[in-house]
PDB file of N, CA and C in Angstrom:
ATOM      1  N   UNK A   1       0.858  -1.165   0.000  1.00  0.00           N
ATOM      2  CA  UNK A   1       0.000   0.000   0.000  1.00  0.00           C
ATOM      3  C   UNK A   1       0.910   1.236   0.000  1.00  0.00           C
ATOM      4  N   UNK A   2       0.854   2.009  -1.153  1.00  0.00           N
ATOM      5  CA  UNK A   2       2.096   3.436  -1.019  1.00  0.00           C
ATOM      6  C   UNK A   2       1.022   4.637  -0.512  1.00  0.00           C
ATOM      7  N   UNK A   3       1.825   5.348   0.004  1.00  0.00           N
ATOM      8  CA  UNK A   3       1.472   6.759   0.420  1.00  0.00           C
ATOM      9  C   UNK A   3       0.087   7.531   0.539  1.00  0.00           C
ATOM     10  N   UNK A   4      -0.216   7.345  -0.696  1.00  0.00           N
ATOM     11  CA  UNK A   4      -1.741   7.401  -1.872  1.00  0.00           C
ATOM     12  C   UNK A   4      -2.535   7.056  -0.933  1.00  0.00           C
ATOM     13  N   UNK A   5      -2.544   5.447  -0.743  1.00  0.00           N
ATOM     14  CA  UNK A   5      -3.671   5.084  -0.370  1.00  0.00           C
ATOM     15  C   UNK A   5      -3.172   4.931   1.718  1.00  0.00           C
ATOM     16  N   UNK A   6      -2.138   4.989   2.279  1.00  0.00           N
ATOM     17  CA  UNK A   6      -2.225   5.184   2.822  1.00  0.00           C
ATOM     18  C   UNK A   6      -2.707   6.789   3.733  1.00  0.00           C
ATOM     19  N   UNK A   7      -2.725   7.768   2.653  1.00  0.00           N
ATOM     20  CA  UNK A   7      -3.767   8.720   3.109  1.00  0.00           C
ATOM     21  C   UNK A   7      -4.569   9.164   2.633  1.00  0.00           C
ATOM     22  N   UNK A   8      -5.732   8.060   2.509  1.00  0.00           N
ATOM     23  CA  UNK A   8      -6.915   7.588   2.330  1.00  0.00           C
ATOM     24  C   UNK A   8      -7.140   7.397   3.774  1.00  0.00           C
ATOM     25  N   UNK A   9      -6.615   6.779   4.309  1.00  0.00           N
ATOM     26  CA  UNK A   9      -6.792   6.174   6.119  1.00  0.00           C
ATOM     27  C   UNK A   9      -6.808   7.039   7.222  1.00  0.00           C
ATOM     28  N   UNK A  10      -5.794   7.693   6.950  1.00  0.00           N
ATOM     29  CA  UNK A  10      -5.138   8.674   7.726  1.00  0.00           C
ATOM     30  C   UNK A  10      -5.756  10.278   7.892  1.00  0.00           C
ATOM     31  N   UNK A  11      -6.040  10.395   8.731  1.00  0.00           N
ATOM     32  CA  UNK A  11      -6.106  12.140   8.513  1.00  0.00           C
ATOM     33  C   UNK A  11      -4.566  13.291   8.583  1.00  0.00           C
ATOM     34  N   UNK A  12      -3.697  12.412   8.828  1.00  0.00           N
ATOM     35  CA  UNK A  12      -2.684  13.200   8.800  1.00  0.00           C
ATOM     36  C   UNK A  12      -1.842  13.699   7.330  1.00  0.00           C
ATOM     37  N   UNK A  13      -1.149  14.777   7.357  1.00  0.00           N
ATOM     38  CA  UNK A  13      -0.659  15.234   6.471  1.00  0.00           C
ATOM     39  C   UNK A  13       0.957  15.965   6.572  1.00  0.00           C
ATOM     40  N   UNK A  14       1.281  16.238   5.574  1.00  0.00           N
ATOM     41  CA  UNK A  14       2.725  16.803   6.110  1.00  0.00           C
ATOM     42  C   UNK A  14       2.546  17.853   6.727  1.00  0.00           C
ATOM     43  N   UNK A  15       3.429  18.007   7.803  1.00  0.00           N
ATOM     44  CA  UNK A  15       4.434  17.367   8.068  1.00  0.00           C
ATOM     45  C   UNK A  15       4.434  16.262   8.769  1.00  0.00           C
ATOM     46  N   UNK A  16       3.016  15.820   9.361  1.00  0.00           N
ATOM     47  CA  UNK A  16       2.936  14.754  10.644  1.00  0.00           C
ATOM     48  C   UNK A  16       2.440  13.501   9.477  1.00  0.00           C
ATOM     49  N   UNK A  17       2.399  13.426   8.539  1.00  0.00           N
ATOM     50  CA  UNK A  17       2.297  12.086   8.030  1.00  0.00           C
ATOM     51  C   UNK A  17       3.586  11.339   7.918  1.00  0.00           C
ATOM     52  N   UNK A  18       3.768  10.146   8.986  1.00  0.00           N
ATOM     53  CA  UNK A  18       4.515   9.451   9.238  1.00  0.00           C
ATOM     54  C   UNK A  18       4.597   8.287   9.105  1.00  0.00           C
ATOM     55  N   UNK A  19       4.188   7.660   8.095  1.00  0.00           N
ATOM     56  CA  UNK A  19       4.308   6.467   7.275  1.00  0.00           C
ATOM     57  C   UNK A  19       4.390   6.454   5.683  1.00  0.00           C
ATOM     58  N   UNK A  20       5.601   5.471   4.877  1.00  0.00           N
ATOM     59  CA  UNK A  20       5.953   6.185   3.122  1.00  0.00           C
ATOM     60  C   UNK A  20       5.270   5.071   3.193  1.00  0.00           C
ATOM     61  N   UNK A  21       4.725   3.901   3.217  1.00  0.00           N
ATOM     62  CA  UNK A  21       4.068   2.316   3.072  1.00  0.00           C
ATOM     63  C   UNK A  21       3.710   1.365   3.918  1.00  0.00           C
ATOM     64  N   UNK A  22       2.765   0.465   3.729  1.00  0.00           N
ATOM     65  CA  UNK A  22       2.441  -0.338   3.990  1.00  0.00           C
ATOM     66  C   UNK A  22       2.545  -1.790   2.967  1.00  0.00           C
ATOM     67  N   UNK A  23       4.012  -2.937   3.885  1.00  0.00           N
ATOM     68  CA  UNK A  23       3.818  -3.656   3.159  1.00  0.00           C
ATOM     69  C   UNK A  23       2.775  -4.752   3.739  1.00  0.00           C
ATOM     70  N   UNK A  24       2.054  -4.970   4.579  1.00  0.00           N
ATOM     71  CA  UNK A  24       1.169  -5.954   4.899  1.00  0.00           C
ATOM     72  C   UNK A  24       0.661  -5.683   6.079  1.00  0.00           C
ATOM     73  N   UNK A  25      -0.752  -6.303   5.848  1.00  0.00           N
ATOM     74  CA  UNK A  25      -2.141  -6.084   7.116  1.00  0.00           C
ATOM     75  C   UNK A  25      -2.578  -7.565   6.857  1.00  0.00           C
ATOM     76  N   UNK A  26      -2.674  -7.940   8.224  1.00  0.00           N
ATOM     77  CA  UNK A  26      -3.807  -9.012   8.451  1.00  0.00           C
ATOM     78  C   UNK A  26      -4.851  -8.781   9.310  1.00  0.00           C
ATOM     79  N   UNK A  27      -6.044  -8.349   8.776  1.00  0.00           N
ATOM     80  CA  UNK A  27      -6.868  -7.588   9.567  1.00  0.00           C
ATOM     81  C   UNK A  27      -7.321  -8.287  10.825  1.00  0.00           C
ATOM     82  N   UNK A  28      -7.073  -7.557  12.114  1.00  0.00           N
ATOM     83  CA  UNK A  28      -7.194  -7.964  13.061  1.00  0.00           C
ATOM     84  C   UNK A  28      -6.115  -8.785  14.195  1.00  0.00           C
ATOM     85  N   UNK A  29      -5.251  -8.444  13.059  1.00  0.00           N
ATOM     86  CA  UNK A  29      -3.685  -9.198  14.079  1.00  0.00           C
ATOM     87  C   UNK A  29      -2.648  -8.267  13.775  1.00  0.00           C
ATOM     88  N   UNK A  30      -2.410  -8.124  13.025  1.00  0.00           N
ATOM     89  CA  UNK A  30      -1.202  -7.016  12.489  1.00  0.00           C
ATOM     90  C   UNK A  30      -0.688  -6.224  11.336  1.00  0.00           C
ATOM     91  N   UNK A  31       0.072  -5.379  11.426  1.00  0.00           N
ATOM     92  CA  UNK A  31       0.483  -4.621   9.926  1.00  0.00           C
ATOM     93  C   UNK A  31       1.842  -4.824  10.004  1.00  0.00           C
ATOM     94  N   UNK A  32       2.524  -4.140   9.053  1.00  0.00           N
ATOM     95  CA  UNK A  32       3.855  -3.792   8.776  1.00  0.00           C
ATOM     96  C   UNK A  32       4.515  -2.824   7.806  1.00  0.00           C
ATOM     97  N   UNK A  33       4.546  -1.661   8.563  1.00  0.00           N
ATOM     98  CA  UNK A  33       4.877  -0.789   7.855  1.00  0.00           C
ATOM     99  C   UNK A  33       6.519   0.336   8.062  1.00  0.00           C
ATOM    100  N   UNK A  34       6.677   0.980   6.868  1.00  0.00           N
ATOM    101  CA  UNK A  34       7.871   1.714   6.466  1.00  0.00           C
ATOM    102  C   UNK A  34       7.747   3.255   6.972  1.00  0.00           C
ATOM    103  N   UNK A  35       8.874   3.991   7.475  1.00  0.00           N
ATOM    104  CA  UNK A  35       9.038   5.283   6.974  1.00  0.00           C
ATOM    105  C   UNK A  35      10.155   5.613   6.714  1.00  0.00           C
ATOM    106  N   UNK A  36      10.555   6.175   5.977  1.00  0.00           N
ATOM    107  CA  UNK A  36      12.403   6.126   5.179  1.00  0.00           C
ATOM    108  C   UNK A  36      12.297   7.545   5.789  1.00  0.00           C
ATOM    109  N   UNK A  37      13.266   7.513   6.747  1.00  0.00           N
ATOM    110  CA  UNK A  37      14.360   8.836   7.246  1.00  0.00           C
ATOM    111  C   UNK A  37      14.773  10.016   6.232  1.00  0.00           C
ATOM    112  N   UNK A  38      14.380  11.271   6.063  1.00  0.00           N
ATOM    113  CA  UNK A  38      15.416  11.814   5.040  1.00  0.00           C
ATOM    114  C   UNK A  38      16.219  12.997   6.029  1.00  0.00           C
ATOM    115  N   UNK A  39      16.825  13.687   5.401  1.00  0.00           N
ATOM    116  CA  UNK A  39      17.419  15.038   6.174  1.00  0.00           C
ATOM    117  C   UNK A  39      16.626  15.580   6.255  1.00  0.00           C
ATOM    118  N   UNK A  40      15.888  15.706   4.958  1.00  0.00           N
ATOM    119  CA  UNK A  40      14.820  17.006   5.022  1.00  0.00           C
ATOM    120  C   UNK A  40      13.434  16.572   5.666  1.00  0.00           C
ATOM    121  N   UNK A  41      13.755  15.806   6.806  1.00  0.00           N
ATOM    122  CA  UNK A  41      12.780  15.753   7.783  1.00  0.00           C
ATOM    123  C   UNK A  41      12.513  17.426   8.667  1.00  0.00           C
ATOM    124  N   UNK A  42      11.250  17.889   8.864  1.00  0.00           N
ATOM    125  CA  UNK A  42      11.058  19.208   9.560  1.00  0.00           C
ATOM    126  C   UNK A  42      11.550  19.367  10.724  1.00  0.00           C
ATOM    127  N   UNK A  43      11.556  18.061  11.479  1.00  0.00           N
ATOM    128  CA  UNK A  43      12.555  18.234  12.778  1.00  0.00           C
ATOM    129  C   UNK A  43      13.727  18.347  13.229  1.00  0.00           C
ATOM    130  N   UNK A  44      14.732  18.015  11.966  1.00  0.00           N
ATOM    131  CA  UNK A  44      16.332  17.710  12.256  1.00  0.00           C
ATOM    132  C   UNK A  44      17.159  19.119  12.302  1.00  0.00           C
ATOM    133  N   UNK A  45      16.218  20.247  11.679  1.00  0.00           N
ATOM    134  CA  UNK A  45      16.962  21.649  11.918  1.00  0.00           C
ATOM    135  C   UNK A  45      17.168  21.578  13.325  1.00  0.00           C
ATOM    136  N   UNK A  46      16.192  21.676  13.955  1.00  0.00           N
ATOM    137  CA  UNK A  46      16.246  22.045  15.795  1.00  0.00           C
ATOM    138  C   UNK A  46      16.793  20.612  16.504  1.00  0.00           C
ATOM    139  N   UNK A  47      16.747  19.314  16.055  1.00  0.00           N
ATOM    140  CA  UNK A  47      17.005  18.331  17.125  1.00  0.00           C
ATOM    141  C   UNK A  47      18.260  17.560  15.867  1.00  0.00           C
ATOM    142  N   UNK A  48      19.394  17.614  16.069  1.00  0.00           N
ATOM    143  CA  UNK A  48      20.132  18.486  16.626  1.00  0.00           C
ATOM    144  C   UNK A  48      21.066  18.677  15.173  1.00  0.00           C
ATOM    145  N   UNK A  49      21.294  20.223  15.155  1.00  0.00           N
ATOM    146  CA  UNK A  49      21.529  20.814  13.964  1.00  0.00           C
ATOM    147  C   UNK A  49      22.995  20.299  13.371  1.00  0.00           C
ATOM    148  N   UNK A  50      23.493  20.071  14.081  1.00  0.00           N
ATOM    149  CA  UNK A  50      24.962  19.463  14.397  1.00  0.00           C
ATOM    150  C   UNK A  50      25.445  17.641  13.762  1.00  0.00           C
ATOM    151  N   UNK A  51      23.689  17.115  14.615  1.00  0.00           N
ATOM    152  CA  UNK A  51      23.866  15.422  14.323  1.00  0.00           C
ATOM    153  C   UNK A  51      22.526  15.411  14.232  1.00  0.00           C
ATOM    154  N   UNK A  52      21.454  15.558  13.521  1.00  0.00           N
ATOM    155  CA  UNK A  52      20.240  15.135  13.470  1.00  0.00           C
ATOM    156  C   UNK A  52      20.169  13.663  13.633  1.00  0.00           C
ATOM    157  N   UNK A  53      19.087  14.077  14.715  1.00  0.00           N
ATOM    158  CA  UNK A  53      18.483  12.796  15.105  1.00  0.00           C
ATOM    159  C   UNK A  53      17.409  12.457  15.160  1.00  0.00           C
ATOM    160  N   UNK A  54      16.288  11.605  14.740  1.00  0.00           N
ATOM    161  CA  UNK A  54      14.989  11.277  14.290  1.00  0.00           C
ATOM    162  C   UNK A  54      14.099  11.678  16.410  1.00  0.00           C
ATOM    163  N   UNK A  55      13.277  12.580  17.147  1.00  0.00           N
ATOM    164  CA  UNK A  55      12.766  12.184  17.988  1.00  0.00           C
ATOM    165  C   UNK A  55      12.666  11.434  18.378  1.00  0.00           C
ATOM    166  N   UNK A  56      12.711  10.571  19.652  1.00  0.00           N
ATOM    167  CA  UNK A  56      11.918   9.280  20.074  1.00  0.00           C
ATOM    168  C   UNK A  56      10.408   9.674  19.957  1.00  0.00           C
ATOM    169  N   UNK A  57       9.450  10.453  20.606  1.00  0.00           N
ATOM    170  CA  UNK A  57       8.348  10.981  20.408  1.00  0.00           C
ATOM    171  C   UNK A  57       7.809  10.736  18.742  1.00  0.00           C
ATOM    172  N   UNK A  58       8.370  11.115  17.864  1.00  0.00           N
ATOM    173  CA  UNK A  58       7.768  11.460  16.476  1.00  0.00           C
ATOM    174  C   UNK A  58       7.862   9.536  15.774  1.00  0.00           C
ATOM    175  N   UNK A  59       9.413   8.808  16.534  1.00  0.00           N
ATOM    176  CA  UNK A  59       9.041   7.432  16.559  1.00  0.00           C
ATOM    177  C   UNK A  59       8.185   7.218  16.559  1.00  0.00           C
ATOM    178  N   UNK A  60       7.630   7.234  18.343  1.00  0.00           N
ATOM    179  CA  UNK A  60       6.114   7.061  18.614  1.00  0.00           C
ATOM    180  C   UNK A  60       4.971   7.326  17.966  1.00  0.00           C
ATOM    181  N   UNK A  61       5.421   8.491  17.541  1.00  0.00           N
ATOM    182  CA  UNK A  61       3.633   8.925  16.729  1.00  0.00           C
ATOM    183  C   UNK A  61       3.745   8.088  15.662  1.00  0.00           C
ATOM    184  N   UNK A  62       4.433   7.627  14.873  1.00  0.00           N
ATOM    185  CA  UNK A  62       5.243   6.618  13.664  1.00  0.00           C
ATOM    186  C   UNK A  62       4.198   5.531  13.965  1.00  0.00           C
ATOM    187  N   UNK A  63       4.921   4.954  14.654  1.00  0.00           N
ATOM    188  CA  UNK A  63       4.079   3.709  15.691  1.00  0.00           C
ATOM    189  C   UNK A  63       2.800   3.790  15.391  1.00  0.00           C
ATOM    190  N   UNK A  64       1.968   4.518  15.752  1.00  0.00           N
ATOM    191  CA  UNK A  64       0.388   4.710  16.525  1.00  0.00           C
ATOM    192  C   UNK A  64      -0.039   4.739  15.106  1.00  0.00           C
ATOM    193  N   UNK A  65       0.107   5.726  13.842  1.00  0.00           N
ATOM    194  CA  UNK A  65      -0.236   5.855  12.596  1.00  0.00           C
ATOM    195  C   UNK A  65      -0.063   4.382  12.158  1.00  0.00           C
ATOM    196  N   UNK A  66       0.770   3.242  12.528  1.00  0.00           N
ATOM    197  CA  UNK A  66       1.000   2.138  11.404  1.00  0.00           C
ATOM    198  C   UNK A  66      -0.435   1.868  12.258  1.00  0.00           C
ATOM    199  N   UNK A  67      -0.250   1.594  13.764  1.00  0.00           N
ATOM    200  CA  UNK A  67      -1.151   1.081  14.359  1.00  0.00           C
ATOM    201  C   UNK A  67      -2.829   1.363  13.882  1.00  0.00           C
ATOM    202  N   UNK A  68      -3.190   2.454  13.190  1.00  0.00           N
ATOM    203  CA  UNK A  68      -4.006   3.680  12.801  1.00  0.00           C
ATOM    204  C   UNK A  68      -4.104   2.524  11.518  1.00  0.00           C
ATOM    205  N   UNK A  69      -3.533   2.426  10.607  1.00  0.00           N
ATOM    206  CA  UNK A  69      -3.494   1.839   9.353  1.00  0.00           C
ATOM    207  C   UNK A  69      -4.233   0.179   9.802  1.00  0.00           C
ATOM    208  N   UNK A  70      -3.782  -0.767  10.827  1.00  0.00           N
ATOM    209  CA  UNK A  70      -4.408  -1.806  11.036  1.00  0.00           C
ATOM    210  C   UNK A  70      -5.623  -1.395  11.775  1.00  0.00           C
ATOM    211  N   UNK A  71      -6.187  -0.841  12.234  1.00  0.00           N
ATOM    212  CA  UNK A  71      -7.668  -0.323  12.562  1.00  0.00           C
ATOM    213  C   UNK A  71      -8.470  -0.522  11.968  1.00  0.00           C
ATOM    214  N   UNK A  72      -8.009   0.677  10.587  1.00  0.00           N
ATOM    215  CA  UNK A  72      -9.205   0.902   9.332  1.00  0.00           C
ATOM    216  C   UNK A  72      -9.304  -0.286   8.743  1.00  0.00           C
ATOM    217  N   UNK A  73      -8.282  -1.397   8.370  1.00  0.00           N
ATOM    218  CA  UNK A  73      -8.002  -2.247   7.462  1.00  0.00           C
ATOM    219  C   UNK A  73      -8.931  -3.679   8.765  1.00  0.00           C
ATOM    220  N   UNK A  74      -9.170  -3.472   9.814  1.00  0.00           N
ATOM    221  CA  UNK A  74      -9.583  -4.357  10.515  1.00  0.00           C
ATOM    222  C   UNK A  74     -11.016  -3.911  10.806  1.00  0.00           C
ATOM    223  N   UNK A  75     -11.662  -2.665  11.629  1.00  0.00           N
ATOM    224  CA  UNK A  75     -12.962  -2.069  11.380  1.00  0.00           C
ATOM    225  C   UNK A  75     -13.433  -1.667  10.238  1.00  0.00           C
ATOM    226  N   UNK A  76     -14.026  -1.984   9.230  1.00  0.00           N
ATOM    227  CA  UNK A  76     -14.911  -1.223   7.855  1.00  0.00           C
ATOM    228  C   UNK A  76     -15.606   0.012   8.462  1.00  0.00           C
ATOM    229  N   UNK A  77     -15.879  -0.246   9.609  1.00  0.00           N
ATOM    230  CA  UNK A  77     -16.940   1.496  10.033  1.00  0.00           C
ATOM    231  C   UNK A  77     -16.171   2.206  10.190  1.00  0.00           C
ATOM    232  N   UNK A  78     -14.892   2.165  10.121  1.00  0.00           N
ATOM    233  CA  UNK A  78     -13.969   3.354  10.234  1.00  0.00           C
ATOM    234  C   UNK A  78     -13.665   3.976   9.562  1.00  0.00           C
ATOM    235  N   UNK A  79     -13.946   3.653   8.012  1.00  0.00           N
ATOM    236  CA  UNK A  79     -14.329   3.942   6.601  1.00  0.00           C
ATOM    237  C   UNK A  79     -15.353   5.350   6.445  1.00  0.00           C
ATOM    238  N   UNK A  80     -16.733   5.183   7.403  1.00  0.00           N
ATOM    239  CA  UNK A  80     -17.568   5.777   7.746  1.00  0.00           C
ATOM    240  C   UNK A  80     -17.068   7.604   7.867  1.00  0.00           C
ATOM    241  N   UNK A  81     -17.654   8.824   7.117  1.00  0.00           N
ATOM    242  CA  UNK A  81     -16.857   9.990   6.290  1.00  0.00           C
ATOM    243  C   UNK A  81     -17.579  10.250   8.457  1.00  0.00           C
ATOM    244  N   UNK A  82     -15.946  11.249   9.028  1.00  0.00           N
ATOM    245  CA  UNK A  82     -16.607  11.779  10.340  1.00  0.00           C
ATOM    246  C   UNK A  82     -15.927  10.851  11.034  1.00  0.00           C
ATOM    247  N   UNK A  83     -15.561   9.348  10.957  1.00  0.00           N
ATOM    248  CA  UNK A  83     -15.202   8.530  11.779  1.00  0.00           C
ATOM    249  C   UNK A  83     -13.573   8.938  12.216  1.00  0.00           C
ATOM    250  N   UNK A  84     -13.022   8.816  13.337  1.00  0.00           N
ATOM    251  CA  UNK A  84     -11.958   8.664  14.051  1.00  0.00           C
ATOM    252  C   UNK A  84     -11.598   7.348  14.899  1.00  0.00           C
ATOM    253  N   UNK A  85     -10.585   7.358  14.804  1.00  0.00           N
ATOM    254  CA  UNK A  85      -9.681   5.735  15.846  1.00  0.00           C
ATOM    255  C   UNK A  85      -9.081   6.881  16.375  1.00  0.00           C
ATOM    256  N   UNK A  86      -8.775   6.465  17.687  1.00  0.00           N
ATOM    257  CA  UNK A  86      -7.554   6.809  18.526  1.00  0.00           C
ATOM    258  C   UNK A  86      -7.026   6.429  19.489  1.00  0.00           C
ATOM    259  N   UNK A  87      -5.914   6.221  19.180  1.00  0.00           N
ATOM    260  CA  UNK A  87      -4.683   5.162  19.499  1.00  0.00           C
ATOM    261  C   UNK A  87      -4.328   5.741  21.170  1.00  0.00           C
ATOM    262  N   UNK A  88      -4.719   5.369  22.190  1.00  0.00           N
ATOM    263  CA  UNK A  88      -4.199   5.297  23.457  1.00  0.00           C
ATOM    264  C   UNK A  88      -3.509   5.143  24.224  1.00  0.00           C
ATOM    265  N   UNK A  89      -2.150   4.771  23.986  1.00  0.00           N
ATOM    266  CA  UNK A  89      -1.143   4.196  24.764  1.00  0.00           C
ATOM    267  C   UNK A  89       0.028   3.331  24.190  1.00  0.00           C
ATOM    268  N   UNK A  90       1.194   3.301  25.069  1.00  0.00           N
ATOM    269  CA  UNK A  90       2.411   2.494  24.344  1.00  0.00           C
ATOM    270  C   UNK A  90       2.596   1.787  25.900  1.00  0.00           C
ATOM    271  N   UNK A  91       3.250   0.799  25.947  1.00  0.00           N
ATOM    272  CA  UNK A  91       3.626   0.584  27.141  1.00  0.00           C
ATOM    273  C   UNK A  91       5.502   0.271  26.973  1.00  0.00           C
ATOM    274  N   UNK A  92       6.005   0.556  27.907  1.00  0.00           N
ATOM    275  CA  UNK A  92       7.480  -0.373  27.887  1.00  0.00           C
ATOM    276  C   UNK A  92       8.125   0.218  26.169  1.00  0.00           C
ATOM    277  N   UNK A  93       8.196   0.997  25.862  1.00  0.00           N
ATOM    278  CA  UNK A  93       8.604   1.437  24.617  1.00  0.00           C
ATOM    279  C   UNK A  93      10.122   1.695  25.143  1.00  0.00           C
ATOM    280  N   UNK A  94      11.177   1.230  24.289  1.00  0.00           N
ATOM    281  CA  UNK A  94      12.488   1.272  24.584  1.00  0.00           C
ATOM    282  C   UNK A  94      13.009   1.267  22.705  1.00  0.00           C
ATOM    283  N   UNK A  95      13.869   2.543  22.937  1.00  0.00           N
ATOM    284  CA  UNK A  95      14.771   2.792  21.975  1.00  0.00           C
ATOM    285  C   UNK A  95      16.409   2.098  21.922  1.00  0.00           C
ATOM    286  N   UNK A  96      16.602   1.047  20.616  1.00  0.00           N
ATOM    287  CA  UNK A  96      18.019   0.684  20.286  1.00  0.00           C
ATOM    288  C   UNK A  96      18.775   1.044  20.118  1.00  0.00           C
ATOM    289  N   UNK A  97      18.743   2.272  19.297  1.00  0.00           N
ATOM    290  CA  UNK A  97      19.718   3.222  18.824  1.00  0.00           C
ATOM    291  C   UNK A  97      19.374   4.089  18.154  1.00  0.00           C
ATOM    292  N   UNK A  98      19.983   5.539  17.560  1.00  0.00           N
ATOM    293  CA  UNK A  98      19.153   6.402  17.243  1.00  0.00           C
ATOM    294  C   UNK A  98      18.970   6.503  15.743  1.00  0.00           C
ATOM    295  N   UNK A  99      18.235   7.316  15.707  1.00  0.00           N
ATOM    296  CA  UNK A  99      17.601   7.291  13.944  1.00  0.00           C
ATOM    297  C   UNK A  99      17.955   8.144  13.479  1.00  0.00           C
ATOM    298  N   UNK A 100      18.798   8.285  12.456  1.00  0.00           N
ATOM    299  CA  UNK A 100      19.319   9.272  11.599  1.00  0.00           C
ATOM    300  C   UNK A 100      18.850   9.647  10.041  1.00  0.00           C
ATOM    301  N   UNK A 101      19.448  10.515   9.559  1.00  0.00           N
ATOM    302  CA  UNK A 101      18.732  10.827   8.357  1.00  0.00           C
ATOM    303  C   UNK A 101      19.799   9.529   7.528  1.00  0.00           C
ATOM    304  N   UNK A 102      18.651   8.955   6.525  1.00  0.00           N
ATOM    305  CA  UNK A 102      19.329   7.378   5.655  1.00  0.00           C
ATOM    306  C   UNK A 102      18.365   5.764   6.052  1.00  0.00           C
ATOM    307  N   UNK A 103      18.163   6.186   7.880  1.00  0.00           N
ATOM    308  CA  UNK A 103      17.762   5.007   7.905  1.00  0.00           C
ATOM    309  C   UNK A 103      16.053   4.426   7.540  1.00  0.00           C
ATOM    310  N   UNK A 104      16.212   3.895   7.633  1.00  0.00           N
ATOM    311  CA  UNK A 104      14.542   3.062   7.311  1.00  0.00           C
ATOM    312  C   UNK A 104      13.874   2.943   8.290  1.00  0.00           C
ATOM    313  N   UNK A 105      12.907   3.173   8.825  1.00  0.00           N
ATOM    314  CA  UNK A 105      11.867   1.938  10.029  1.00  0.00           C
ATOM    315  C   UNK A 105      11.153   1.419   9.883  1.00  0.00           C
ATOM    316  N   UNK A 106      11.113   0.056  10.263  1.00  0.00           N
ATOM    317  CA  UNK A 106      10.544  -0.720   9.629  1.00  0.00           C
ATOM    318  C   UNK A 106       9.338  -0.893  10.905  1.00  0.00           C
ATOM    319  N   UNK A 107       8.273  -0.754  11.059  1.00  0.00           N
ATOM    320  CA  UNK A 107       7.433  -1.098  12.225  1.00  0.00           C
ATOM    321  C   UNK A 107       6.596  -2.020  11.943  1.00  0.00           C
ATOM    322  N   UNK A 108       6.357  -2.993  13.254  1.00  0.00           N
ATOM    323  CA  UNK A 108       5.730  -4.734  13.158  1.00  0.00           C
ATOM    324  C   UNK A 108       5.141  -4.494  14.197  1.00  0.00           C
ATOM    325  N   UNK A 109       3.864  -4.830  14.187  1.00  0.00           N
ATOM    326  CA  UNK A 109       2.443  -4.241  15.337  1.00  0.00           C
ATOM    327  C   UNK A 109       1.559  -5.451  15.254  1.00  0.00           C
ATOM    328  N   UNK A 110       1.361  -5.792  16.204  1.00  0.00           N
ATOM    329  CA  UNK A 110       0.428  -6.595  16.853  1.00  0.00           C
ATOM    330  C   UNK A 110      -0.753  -6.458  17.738  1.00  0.00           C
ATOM    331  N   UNK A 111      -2.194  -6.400  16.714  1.00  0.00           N
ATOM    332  CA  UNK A 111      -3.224  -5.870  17.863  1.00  0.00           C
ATOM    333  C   UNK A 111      -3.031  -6.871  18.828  1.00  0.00           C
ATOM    334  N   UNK A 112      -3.201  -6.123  20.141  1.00  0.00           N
ATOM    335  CA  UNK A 112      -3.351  -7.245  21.557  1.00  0.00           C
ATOM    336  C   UNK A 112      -5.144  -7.149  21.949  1.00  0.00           C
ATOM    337  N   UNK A 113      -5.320  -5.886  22.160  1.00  0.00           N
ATOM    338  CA  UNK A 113      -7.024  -5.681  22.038  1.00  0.00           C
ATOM    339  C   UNK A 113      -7.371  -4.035  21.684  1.00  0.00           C
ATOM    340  N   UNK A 114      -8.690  -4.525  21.763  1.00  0.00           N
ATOM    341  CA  UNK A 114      -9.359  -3.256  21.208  1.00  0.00           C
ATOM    342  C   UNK A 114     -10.385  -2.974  22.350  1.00  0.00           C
ATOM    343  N   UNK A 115     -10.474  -1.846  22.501  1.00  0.00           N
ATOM    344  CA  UNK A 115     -11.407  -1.287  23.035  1.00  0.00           C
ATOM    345  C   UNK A 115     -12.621  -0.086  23.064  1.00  0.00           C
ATOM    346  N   UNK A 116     -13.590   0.213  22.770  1.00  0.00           N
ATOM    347  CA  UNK A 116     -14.914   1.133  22.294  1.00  0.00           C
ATOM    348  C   UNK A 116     -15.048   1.746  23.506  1.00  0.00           C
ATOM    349  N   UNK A 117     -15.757   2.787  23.505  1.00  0.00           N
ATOM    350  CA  UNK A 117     -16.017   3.880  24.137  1.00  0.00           C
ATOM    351  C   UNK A 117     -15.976   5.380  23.981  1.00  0.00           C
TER     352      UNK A 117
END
């Protein structure tokens, strides 16, 4: 799924659209999706001008959008024009090393549950 149709899903836009693809959804268990690092990311002027480095935070929001992408692809009413998902929580989130302009992320998500309200 490229870009296109991933914002079809999404209400986000640049600069906060934070996913270039989706290579796979199994609706109701998981996705797997891309965002390729560039320089000319909007954040690397200020964090840090010297050694840009990708946020941990903007990671996160990374995260929640793939997570956002297995939603729609798992609820059809989310399809529904007016409808919103929103993503609640990370737990235990731990960073390997940092993200620079070049690298790839590759994110692998596993619904555990869902919850309405």
């Amino acid at each position: 799924m490229d870009v296109y149709e991933v914002m079809k899903h999404l209400p986000h836009r640049y600069p906060f659209l934070l996913i270039d693809r989706v290579l796979e959804v199994v609706p109701g268990e998981s996705v797997v999706a891309i965002k390729n690092v560039t320089i000319n990311e909007p954040f690397f002027p200020g964090h840090f001008p010297q050694r840009p480095v990708m946020p941990g935070v903007m990671i996160m929001e990374a995260m929640a959008q793939a997570s956002g992408m297995l939603a729609y692809r798992t609820d059809p009413s989310l399809e529904e024009p007016g409808s919103l998902y929103f993503f609640v929580g990370m737990d235990k989130v731990r960073f390997k090393r940092q993200v620079e302009p070049g690298d790839q992320l590759r994110f692998e998500v596993n619904l555990v549950r869902t919850r309405r309200g």
